[in-house]
N, C-alpha and C. Protein backbone atom coordinates (compact mmCIF):
# COMPACT_ATOMS: atom_id res chain seq x y z
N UNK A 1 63.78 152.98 183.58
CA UNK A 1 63.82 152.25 182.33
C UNK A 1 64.73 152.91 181.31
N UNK A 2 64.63 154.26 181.47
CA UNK A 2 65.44 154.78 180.23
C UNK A 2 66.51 154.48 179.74
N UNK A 3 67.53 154.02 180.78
CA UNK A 3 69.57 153.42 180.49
C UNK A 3 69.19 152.59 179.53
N UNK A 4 68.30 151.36 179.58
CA UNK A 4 68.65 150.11 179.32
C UNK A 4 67.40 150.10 178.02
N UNK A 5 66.57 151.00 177.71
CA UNK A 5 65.05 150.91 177.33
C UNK A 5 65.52 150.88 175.60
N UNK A 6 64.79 149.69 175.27
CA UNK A 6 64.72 149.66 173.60
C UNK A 6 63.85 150.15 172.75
N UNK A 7 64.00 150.32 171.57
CA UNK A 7 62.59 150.81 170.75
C UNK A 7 61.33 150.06 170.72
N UNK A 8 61.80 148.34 170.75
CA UNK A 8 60.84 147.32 171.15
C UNK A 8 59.59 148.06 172.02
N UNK A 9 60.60 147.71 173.29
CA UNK A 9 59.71 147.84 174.50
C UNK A 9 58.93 149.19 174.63
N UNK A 10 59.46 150.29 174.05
CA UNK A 10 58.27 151.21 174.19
C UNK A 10 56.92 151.05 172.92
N UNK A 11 57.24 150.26 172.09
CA UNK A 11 56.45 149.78 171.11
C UNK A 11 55.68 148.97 171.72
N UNK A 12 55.96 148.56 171.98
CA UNK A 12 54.99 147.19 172.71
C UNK A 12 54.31 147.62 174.47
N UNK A 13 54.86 148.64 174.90
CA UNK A 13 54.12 148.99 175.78
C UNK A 13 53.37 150.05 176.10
N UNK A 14 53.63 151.01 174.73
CA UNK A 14 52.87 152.38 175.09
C UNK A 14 51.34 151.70 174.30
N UNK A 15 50.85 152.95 174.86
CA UNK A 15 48.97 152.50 174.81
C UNK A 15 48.56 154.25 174.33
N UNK A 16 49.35 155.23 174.25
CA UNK A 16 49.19 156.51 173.45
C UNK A 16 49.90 156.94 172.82
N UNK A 17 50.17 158.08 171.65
CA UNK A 17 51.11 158.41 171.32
C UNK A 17 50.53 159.82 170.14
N UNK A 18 51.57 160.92 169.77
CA UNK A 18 51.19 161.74 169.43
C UNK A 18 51.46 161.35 167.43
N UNK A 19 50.32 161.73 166.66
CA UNK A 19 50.56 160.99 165.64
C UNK A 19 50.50 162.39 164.54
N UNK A 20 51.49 162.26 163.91
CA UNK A 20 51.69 163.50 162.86
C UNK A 20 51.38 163.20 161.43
N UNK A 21 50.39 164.08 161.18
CA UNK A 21 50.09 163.89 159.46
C UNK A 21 50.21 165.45 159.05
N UNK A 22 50.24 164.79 157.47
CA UNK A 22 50.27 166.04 156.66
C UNK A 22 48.93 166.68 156.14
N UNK A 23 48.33 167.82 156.27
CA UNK A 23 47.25 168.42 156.24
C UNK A 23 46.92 168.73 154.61
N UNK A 24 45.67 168.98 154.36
CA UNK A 24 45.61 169.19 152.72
C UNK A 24 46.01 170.23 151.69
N UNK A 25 46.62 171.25 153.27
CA UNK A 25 47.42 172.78 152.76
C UNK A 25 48.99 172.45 152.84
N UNK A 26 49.16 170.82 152.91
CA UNK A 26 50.71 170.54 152.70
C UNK A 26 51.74 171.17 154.27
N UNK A 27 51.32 171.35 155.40
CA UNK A 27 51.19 171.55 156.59
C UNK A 27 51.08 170.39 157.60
N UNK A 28 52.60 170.47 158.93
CA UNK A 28 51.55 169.70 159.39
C UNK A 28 51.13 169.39 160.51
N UNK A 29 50.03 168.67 161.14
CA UNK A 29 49.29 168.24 162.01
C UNK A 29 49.38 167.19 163.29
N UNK A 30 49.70 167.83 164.23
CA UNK A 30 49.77 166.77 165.29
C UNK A 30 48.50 166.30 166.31
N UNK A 31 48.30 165.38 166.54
CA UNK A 31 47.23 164.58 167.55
C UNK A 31 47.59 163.62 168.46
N UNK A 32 46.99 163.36 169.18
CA UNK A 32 47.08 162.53 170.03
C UNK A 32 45.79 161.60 170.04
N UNK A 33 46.49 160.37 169.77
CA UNK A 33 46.13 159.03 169.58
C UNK A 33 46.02 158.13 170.36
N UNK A 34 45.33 156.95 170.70
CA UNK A 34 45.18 155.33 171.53
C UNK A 34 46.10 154.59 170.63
N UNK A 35 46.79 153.88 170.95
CA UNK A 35 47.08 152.74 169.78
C UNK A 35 47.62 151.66 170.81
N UNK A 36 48.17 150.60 169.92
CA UNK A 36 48.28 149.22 170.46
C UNK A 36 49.28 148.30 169.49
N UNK A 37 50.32 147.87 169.79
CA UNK A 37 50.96 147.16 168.61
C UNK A 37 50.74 146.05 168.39
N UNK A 38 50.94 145.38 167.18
CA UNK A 38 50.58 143.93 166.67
C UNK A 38 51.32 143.23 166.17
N UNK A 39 52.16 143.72 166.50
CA UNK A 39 53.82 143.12 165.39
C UNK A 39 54.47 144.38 166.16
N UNK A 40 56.31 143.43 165.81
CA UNK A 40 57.43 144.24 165.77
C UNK A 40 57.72 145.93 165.07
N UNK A 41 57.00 145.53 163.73
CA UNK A 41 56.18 146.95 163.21
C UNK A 41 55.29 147.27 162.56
N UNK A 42 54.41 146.88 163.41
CA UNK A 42 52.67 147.43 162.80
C UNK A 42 52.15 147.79 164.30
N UNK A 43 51.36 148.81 164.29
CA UNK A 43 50.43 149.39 165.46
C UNK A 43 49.21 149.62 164.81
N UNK A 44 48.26 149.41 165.62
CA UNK A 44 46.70 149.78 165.05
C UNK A 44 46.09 150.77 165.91
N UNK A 45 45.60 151.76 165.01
CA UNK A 45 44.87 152.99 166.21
C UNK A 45 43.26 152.58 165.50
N UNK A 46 42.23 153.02 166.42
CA UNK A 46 40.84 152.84 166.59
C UNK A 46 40.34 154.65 166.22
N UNK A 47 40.64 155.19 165.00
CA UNK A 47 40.28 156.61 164.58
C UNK A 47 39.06 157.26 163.66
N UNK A 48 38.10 158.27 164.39
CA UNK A 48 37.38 158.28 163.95
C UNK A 48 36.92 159.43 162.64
N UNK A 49 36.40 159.04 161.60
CA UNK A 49 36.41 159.62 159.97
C UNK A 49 36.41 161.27 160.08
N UNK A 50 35.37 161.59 161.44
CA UNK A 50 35.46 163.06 161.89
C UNK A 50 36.89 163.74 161.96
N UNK A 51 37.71 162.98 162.51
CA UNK A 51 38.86 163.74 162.86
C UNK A 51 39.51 164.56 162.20
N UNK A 52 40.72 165.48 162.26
CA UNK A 52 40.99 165.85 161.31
C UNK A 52 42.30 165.00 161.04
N UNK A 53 43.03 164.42 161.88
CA UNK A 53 44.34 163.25 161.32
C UNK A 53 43.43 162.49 160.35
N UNK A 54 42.34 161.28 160.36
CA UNK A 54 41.83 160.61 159.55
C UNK A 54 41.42 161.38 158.35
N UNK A 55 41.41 162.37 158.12
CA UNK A 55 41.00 163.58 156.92
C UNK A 55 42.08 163.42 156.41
N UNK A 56 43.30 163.67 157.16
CA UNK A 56 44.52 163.42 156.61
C UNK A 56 45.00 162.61 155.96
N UNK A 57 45.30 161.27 156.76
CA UNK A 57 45.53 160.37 156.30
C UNK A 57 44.55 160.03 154.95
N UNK A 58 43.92 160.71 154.77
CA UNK A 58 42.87 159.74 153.48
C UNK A 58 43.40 160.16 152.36
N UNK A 59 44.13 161.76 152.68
CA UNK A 59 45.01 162.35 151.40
C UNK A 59 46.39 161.84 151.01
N UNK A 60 46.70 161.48 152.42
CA UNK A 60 48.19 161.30 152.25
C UNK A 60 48.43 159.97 153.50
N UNK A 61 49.16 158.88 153.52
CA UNK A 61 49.60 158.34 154.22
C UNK A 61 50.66 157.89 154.83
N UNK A 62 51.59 158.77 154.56
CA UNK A 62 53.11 158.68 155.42
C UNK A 62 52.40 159.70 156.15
N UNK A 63 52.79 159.52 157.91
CA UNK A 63 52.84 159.69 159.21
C UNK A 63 54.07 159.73 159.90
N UNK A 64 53.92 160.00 161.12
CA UNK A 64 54.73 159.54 162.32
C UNK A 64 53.91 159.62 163.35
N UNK A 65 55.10 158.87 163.79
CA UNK A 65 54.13 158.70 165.54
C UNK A 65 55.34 158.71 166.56
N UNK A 66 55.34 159.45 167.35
CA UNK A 66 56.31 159.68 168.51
C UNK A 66 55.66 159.17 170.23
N UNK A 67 56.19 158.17 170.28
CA UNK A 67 56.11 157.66 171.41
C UNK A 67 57.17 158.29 172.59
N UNK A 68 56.42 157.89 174.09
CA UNK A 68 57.26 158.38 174.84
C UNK A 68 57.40 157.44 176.00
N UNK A 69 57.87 157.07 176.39
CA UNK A 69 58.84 155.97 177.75
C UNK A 69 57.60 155.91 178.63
N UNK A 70 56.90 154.76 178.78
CA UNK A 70 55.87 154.82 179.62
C UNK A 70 55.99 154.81 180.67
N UNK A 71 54.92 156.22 181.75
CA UNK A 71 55.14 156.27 183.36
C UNK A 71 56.00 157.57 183.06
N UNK A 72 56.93 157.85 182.35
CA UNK A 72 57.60 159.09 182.24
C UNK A 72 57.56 160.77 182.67
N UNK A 73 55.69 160.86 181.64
CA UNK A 73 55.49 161.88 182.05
C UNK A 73 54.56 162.50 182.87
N UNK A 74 53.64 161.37 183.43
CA UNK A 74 52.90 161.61 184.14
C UNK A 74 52.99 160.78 185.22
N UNK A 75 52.89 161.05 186.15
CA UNK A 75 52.74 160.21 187.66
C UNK A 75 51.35 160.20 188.06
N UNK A 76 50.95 159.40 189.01
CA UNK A 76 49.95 160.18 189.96
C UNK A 76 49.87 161.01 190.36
N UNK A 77 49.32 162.50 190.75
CA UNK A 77 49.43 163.28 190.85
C UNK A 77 50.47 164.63 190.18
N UNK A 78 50.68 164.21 189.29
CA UNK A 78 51.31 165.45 188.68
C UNK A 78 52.42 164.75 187.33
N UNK A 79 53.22 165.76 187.47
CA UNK A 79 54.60 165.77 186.48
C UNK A 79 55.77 164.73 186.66
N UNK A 80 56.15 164.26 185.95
CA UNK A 80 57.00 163.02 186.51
C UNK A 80 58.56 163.36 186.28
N UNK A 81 59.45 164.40 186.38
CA UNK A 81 60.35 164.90 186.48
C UNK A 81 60.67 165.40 184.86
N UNK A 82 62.28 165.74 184.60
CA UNK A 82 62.18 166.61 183.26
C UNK A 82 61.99 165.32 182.07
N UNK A 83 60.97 165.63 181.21
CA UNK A 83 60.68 165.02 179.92
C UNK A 83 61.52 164.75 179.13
N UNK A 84 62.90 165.48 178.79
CA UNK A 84 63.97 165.15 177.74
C UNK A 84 64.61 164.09 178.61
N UNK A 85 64.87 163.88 179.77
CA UNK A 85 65.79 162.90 180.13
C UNK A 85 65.41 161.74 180.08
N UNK A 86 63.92 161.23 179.84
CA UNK A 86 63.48 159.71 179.21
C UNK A 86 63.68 159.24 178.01
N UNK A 87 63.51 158.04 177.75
CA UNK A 87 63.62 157.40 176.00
C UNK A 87 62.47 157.93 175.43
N UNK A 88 62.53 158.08 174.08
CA UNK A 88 61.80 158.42 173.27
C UNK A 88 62.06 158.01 172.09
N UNK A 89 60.77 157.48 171.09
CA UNK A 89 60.98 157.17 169.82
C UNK A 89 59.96 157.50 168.61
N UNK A 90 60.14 158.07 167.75
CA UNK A 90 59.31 158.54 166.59
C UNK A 90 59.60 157.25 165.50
N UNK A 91 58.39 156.98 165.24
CA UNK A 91 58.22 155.87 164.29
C UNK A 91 58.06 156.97 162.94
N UNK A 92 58.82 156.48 161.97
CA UNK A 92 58.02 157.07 160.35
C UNK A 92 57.46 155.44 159.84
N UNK A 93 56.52 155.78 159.10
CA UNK A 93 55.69 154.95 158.00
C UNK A 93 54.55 155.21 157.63
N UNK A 94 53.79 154.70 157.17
CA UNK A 94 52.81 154.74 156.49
C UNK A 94 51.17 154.28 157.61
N UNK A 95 50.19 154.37 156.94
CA UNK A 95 49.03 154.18 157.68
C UNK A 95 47.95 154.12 156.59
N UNK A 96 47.26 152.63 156.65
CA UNK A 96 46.07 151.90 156.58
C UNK A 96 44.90 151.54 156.82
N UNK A 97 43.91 151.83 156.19
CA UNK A 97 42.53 151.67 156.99
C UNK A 97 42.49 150.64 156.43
N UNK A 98 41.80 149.65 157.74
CA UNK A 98 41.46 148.00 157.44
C UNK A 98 40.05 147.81 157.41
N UNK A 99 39.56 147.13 156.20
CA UNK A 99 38.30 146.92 156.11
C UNK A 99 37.78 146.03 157.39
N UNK A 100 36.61 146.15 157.76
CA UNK A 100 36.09 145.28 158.64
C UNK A 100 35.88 143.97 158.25
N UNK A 101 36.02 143.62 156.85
CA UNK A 101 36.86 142.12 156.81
C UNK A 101 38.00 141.37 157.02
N UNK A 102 38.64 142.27 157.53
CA UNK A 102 40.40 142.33 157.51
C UNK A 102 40.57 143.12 158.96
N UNK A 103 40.11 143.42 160.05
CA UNK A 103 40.11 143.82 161.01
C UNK A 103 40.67 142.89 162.76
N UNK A 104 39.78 142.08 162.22
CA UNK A 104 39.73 141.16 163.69
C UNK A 104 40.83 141.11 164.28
N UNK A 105 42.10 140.88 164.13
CA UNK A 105 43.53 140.39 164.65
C UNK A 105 43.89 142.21 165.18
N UNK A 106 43.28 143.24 164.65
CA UNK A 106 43.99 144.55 165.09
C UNK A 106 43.43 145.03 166.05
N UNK A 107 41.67 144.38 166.00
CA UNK A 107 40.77 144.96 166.62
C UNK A 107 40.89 144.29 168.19
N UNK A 108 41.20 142.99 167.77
CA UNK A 108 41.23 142.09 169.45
C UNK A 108 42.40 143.00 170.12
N UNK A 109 43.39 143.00 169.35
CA UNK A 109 44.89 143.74 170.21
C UNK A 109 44.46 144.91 170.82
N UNK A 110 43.65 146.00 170.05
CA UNK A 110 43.56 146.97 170.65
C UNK A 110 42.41 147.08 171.51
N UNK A 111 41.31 146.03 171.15
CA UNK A 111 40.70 146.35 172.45
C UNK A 111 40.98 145.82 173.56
N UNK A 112 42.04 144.77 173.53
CA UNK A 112 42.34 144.61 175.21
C UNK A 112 43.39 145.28 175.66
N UNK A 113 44.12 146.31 175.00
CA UNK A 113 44.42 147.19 175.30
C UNK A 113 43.60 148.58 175.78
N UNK A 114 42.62 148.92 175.16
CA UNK A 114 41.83 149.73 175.25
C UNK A 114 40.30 149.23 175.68
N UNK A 115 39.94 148.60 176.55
CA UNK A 115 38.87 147.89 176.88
C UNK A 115 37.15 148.76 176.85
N UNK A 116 38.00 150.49 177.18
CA UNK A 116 36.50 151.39 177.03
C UNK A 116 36.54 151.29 175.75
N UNK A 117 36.95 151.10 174.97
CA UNK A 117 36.73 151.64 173.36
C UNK A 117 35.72 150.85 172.56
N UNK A 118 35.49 149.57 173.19
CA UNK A 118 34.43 148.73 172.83
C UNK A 118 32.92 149.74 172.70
N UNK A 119 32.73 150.50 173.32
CA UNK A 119 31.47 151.10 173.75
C UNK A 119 31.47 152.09 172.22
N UNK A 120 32.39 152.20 171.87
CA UNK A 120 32.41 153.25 170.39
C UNK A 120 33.13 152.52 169.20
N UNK A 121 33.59 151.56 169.31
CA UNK A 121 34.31 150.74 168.25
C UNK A 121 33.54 150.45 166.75
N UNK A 122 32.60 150.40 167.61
CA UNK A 122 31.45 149.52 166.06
C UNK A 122 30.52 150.83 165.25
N UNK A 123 30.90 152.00 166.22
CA UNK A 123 30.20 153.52 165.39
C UNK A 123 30.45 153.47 163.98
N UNK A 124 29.59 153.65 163.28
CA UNK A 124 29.82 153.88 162.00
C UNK A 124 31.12 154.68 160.98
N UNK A 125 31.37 155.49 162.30
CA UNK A 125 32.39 156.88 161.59
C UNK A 125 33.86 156.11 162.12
N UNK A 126 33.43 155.06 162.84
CA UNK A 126 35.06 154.70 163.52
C UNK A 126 35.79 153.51 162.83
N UNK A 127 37.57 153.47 162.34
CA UNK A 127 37.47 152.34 161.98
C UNK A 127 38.90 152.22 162.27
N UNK A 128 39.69 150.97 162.42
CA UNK A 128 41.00 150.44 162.56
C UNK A 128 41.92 151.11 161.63
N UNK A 129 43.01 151.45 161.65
CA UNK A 129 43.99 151.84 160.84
C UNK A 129 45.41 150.92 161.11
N UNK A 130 46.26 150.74 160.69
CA UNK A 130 47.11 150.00 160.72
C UNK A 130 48.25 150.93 160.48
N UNK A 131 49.45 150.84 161.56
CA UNK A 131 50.71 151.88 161.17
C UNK A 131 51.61 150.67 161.02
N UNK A 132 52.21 151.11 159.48
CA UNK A 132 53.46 150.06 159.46
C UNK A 132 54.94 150.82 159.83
N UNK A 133 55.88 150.42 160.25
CA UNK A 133 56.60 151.22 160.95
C UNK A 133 58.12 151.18 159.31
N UNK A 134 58.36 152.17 158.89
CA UNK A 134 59.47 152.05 157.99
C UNK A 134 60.87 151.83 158.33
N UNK A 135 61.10 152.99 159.77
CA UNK A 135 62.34 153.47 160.56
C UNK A 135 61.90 154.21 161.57
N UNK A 136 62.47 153.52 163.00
CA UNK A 136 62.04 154.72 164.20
C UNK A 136 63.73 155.32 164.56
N UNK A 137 63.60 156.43 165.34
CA UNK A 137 64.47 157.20 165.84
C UNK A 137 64.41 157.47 167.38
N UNK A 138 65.10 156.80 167.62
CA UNK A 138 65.56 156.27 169.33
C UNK A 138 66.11 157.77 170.30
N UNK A 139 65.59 158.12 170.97
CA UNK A 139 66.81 159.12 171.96
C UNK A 139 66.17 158.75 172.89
N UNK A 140 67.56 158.09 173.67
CA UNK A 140 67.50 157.12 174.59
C UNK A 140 68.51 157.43 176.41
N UNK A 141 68.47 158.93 176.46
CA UNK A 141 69.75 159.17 177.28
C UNK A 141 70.99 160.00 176.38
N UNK A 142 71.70 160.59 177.22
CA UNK A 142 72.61 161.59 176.70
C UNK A 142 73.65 160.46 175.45
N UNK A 143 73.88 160.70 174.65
CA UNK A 143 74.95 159.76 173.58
C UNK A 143 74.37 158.54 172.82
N UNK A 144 72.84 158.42 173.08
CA UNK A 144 72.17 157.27 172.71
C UNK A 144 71.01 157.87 171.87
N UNK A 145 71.38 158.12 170.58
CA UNK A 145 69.96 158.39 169.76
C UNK A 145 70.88 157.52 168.36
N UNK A 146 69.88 156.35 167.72
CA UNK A 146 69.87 155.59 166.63
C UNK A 146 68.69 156.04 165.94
N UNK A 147 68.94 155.20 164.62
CA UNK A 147 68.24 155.22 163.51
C UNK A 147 67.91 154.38 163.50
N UNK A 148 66.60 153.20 163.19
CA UNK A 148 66.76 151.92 163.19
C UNK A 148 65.99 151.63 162.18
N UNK A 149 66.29 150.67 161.18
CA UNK A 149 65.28 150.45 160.40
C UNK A 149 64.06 149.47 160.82
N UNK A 150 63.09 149.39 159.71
CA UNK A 150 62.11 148.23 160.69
C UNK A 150 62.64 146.96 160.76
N UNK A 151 63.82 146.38 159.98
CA UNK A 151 63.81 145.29 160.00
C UNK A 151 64.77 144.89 161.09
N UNK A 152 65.10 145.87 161.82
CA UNK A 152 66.63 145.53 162.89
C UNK A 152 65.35 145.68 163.73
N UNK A 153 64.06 145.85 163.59
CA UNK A 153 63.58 146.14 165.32
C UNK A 153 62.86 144.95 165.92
């Protein structure tokens, strides 16, 4: 996939991704996240109030999220050859917690993406967040890294 692979398509097909916030010592914090997209640029992660990213985000809400070429790095059984030579894309924007009146359309996407998550979805401490995407950054193969804004994606 990597020659030909767009920012789209790893948007729309990754189902994890590592999500970076800024910590309350102005520091910052990486995790690894479920998410699911809902739009060209919005993704919704299912994150719970314990965490320390959602701690984060409550202070501050510009993020990123760095996606990686799905199937890439893991195979069945092991390592799926060297990691820099796949597409990769870091989303910057912002991030939203959606009231559970305002949920349904993020919540259906991600749970049929995420179908175990039903079993913890409705926990009290857990709730939808919404990533709007500002500009991702493409490296896509040797001579292929863009800038893209959200509205070219």
């Amino acid at each position: 996939m990597s020659g030909n692979v767009t920012t789209s398509q790893i948007i729309s097909s990754s189902l994890s991704g590592s999500l970076g916030t800024i910590g309350a010592d102005g520091g910052p914090f990486v995790s690894l996240v479920t998410l699911a997209a809902t739009g060209k640029t919005t993704m919704v992660m299912l994150l719970s109030g314990l965490a320390v990213h959602t701690k984060n985000l409550a202070l501050q809400s510009q993020a990123s999220i760095l996606l990686v070429e799905p199937g890439l790095l893991v195979e069945p059984g092991g390592e799926g050859g060297d990691p820099l030579s796949g597409a990769r894309v870091t989303l910057v924007g912002k991030v939203k917690k959606l009231s559970c009146d305002d949920d349904s359309r993020s919540r259906q996407a991600f749970l049929a993406k995420h179908p175990s998550a039903v079993m913890y979805a409705d926990f009290g401490d857990f709730a939808f967040f919404e990533f709007s995407i500002d500009h991702a950054h493409l490296v896509a193969g040797f001579g292929r890294i863009e800038t893209i804004a959200a509205e070219q994606l």
